[in-house]
C-alpha atoms as a PDB file:
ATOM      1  CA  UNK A   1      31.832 -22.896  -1.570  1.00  0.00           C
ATOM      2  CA  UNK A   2      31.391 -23.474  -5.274  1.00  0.00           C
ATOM      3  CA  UNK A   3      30.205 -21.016  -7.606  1.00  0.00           C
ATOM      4  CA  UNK A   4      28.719 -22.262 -10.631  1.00  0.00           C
ATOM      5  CA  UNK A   5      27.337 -20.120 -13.783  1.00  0.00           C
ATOM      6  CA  UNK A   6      24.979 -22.251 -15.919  1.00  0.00           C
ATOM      7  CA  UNK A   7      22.375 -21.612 -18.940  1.00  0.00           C
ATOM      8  CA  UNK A   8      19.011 -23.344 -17.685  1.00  0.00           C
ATOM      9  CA  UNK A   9      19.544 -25.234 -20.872  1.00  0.00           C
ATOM     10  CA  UNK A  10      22.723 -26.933 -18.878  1.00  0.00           C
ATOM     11  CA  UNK A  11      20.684 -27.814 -15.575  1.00  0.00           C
ATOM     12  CA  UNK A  12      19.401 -30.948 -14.885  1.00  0.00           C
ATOM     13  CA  UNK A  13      15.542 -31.396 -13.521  1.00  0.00           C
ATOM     14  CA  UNK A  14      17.191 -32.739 -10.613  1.00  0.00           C
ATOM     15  CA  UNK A  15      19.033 -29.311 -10.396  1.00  0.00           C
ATOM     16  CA  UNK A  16      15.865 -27.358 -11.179  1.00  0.00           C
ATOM     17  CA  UNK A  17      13.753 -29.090  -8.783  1.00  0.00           C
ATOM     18  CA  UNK A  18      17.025 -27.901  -6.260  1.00  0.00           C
ATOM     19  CA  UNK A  19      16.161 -24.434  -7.232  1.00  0.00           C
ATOM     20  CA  UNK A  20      12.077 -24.553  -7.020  1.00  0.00           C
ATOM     21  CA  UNK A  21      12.921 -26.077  -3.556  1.00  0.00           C
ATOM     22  CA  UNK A  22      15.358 -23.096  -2.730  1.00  0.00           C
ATOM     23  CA  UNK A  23      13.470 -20.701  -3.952  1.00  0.00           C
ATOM     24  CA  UNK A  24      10.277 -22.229  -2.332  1.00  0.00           C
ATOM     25  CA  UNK A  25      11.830 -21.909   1.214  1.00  0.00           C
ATOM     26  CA  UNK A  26      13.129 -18.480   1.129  1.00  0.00           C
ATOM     27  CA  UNK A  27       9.820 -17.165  -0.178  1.00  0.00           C
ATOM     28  CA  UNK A  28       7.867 -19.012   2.484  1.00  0.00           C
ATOM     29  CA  UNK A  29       6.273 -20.685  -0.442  1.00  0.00           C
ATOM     30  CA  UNK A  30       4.539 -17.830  -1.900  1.00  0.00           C
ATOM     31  CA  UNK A  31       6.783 -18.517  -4.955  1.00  0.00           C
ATOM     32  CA  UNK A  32       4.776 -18.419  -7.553  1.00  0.00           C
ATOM     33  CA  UNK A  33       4.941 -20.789 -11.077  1.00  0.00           C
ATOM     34  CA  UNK A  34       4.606 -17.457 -13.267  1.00  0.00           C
ATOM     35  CA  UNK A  35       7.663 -16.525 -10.767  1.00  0.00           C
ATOM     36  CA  UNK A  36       9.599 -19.956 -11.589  1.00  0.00           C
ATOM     37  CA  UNK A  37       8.765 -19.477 -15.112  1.00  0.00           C
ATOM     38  CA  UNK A  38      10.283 -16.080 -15.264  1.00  0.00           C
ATOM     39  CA  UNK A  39      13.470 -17.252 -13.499  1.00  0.00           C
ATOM     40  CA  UNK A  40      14.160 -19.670 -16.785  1.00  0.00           C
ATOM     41  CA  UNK A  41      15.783 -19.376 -20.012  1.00  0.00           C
ATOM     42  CA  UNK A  42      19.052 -17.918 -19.464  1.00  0.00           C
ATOM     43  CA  UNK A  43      22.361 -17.999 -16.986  1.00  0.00           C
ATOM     44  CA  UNK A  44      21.909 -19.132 -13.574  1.00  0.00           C
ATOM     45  CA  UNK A  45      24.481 -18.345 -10.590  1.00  0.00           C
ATOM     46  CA  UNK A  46      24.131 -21.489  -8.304  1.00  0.00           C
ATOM     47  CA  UNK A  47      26.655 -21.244  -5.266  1.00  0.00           C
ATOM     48  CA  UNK A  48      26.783 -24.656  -3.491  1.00  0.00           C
ATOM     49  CA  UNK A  49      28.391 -25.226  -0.101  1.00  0.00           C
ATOM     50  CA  UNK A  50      31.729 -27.457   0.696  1.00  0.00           C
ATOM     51  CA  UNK A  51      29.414 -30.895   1.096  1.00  0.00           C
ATOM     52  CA  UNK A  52      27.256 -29.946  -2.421  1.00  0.00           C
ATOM     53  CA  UNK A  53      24.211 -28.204  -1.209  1.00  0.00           C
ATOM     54  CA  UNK A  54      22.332 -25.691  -2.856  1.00  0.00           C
ATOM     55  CA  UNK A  55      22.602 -22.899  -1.254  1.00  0.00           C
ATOM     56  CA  UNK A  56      22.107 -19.684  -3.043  1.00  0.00           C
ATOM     57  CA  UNK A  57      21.141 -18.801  -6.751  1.00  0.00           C
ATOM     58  CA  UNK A  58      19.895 -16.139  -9.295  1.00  0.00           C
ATOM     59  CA  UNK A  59      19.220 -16.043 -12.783  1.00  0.00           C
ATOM     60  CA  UNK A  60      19.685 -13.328 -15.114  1.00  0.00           C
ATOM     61  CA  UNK A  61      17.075 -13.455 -18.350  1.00  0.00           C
ATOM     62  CA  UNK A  62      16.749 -11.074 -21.663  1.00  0.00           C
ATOM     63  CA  UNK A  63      14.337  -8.461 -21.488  1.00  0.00           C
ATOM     64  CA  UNK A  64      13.441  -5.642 -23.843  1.00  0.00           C
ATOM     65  CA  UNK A  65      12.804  -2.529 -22.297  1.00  0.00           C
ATOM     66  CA  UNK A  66      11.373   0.505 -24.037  1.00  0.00           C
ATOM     67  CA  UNK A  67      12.635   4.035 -23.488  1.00  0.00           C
ATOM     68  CA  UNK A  68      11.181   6.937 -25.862  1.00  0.00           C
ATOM     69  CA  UNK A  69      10.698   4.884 -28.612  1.00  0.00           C
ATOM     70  CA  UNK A  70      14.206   2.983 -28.061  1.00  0.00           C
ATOM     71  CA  UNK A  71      13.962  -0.798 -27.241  1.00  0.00           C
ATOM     72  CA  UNK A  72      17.161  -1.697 -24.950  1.00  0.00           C
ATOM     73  CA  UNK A  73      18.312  -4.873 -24.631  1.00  0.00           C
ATOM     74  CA  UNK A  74      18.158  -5.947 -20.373  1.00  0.00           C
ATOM     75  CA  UNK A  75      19.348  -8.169 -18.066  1.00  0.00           C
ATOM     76  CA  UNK A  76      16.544  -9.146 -15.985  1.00  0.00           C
ATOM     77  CA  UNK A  77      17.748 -10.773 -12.890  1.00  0.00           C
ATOM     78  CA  UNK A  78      15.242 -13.092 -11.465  1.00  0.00           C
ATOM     79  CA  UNK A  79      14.971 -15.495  -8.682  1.00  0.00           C
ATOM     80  CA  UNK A  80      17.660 -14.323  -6.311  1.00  0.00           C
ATOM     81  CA  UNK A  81      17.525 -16.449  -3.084  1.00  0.00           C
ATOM     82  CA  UNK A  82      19.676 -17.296  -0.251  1.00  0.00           C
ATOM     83  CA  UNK A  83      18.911 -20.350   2.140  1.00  0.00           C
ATOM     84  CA  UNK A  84      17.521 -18.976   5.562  1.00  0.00           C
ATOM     85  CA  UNK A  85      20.100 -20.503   7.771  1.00  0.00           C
ATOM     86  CA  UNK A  86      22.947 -19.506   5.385  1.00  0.00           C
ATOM     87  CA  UNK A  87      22.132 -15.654   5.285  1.00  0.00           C
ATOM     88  CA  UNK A  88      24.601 -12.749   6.288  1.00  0.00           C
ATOM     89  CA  UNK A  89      27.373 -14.993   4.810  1.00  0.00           C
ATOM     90  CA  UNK A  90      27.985 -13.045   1.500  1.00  0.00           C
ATOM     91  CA  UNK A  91      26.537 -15.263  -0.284  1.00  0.00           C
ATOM     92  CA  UNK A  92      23.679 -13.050  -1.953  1.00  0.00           C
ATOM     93  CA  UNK A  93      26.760 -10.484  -3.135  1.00  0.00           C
ATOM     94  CA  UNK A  94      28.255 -14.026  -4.502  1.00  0.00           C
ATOM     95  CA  UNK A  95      25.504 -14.273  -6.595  1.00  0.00           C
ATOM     96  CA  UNK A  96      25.179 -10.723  -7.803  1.00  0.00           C
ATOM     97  CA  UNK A  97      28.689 -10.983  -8.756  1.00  0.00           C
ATOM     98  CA  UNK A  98      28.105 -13.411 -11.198  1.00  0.00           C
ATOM     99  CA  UNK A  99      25.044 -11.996 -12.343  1.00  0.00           C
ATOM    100  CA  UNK A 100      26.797  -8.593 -12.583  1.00  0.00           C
ATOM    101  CA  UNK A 101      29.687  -9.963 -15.076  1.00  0.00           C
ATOM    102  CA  UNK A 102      27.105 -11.231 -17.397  1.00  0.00           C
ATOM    103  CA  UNK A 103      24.874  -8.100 -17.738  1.00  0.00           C
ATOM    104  CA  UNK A 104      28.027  -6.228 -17.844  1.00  0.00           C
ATOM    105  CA  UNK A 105      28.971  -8.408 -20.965  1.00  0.00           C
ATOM    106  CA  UNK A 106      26.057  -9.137 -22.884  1.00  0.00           C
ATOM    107  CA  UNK A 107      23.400  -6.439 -22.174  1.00  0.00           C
ATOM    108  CA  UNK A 108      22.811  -2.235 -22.009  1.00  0.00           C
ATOM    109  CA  UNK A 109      20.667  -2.209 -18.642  1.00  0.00           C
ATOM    110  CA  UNK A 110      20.072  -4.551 -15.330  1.00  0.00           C
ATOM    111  CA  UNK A 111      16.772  -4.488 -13.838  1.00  0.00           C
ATOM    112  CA  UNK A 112      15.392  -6.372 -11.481  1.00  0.00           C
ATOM    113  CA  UNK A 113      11.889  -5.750  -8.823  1.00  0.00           C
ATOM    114  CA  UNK A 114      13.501  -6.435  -5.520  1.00  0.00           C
ATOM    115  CA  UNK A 115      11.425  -7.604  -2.139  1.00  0.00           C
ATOM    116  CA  UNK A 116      11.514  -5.241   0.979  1.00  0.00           C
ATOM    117  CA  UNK A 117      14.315  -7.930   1.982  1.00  0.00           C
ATOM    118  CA  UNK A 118      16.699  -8.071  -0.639  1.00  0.00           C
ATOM    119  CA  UNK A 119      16.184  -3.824  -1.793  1.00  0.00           C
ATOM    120  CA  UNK A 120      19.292  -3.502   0.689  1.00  0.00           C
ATOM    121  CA  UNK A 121      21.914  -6.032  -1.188  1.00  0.00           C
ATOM    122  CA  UNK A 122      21.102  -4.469  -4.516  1.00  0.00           C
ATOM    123  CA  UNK A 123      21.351  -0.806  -3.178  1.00  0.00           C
ATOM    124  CA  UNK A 124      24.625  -1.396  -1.600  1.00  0.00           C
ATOM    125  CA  UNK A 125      25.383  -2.956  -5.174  1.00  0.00           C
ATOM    126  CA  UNK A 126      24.932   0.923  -6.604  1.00  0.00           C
ATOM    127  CA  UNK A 127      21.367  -0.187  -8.081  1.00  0.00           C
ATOM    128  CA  UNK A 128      18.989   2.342  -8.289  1.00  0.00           C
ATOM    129  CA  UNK A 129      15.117   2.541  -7.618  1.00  0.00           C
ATOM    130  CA  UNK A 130      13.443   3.385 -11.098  1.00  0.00           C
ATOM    131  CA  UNK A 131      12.118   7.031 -10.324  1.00  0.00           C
ATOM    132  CA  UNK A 132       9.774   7.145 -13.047  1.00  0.00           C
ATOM    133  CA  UNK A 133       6.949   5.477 -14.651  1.00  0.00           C
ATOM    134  CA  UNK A 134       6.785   1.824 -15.218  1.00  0.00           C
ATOM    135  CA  UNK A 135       4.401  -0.330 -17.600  1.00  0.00           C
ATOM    136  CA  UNK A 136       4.724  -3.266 -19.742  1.00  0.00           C
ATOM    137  CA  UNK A 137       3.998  -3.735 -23.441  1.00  0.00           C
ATOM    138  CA  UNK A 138       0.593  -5.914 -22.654  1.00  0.00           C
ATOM    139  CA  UNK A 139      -1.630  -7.771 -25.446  1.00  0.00           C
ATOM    140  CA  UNK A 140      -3.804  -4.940 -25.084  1.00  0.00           C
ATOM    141  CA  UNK A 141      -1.000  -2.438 -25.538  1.00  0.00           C
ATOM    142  CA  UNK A 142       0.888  -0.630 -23.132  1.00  0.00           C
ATOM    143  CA  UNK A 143       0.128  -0.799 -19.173  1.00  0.00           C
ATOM    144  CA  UNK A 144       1.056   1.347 -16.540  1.00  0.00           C
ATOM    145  CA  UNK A 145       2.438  -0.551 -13.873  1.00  0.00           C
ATOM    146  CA  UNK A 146       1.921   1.728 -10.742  1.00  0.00           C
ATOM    147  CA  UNK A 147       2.456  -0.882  -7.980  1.00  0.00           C
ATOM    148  CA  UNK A 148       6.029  -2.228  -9.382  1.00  0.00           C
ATOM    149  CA  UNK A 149       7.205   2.072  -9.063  1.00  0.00           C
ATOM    150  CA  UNK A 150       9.376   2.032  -6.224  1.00  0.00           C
ATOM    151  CA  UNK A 151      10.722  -1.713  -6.373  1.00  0.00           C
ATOM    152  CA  UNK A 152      12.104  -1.662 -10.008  1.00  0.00           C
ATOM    153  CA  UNK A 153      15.973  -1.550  -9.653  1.00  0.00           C
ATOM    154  CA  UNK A 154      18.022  -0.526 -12.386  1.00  0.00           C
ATOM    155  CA  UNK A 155      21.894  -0.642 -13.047  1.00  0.00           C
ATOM    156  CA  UNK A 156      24.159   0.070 -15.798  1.00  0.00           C
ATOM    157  CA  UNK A 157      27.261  -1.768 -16.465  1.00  0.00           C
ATOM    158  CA  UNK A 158      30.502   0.127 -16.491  1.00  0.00           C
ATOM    159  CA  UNK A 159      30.510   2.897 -19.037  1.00  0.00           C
ATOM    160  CA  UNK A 160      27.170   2.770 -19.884  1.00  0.00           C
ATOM    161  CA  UNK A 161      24.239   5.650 -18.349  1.00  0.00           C
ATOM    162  CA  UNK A 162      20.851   4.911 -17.011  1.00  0.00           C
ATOM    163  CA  UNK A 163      18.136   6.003 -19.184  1.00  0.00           C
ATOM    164  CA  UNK A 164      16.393   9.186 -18.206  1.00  0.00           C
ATOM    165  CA  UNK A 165      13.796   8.808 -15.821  1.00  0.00           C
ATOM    166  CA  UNK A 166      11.597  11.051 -16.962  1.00  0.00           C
ATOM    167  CA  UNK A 167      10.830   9.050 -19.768  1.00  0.00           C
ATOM    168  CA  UNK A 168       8.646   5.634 -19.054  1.00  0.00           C
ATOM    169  CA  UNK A 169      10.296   2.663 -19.062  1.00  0.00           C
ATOM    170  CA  UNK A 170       7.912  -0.545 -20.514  1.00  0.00           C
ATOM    171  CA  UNK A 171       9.265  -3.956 -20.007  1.00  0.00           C
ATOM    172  CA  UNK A 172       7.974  -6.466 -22.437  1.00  0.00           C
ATOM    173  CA  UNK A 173       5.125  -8.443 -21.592  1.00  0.00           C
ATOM    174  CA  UNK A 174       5.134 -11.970 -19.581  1.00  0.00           C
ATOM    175  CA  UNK A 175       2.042 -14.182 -17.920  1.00  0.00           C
ATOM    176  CA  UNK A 176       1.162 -12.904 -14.910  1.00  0.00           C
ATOM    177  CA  UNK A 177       2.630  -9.123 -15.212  1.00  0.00           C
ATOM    178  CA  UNK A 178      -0.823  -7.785 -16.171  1.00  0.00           C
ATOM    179  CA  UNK A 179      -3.998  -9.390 -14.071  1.00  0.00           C
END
């Protein structure tokens, strides 16, 4: 296995359309474009297997987050997938590894909104369920966002502390967070 960390900037369309495919499969196709979009613009974690395959990746993106009036700088991890027939290998924990060292080096928080499927790997990872509010910073202004409370994962790299939860925590705004 090959573990490669990459800025989208250094991926090829071949190697994107590699990822939409991945990603594509382990959603059952009900990976959105707003999704995709979301996944781009910063380090990807693509682990390949001995003959060159795509087998697992995740991408990490800058987010602001606002606490009580403070905007922190966060690691958004996006896109985490692993092939079906290649789960239960350790190759999702691969990926979070590598994802892991670069919040842990270039950001104050890692957040992520996991599926029902993949809120065990980050758990055992010592990422914890958001317990308060959510919302993002929408055109409009700021929106609650009740249904992602309870999925929204948060983690702070070694000697840095989670924000309070009893202060809201607004993510900045992207297409398709607010319908």
């Amino acid at each position: 296995m090959d573990t490669l960390v990459r800025h989208t900037a250094e991926l090829t369309g071949g190697e994107l359309a590699e990822v939409r495919a991945l990603l594509d499969g382990a959603f059952g196709g009900r990976f959105a474009e707003e999704d995709f979009e979301h996944a781009l613009g910063g380090v990807h974690v693509l682990v390949r297997s001995a003959g060159g395959e795509l087998v697992a990746h995740g991408s990490v993106v800058q987010r602001r987050a606002v606490h009580r009036g403070r905007a922190l700088r966060t690691g958004y991890v996006e896109a985490v997938a692993v092939r079906a027939d290649r789960r239960r290998q350790g190759l999702g924990g691969r990926v979070m590894d590598g994802l892991e060292r670069v919040i842990g080096g270039a950001y104050l928080l890692g957040a992520l909104s996991a599926s029902a499927d993949g809120a065990g790997l980050y758990a055992g990872r010592g990422w914890q369920v958001w317990a308060g509010e959510l919302g993002t910073l929408g055109p409009g202004g700021p929106v609650r966002l009740a249904e992602e409370e309870g999925t929204t994962y948060v983690w702070a790299p070694p000697g840095a502390a989670l924000p309070d939860p009893a202060g809201r925590l607004d993510f900045d705004w992207r297409n398709g967070d607010v319908l």
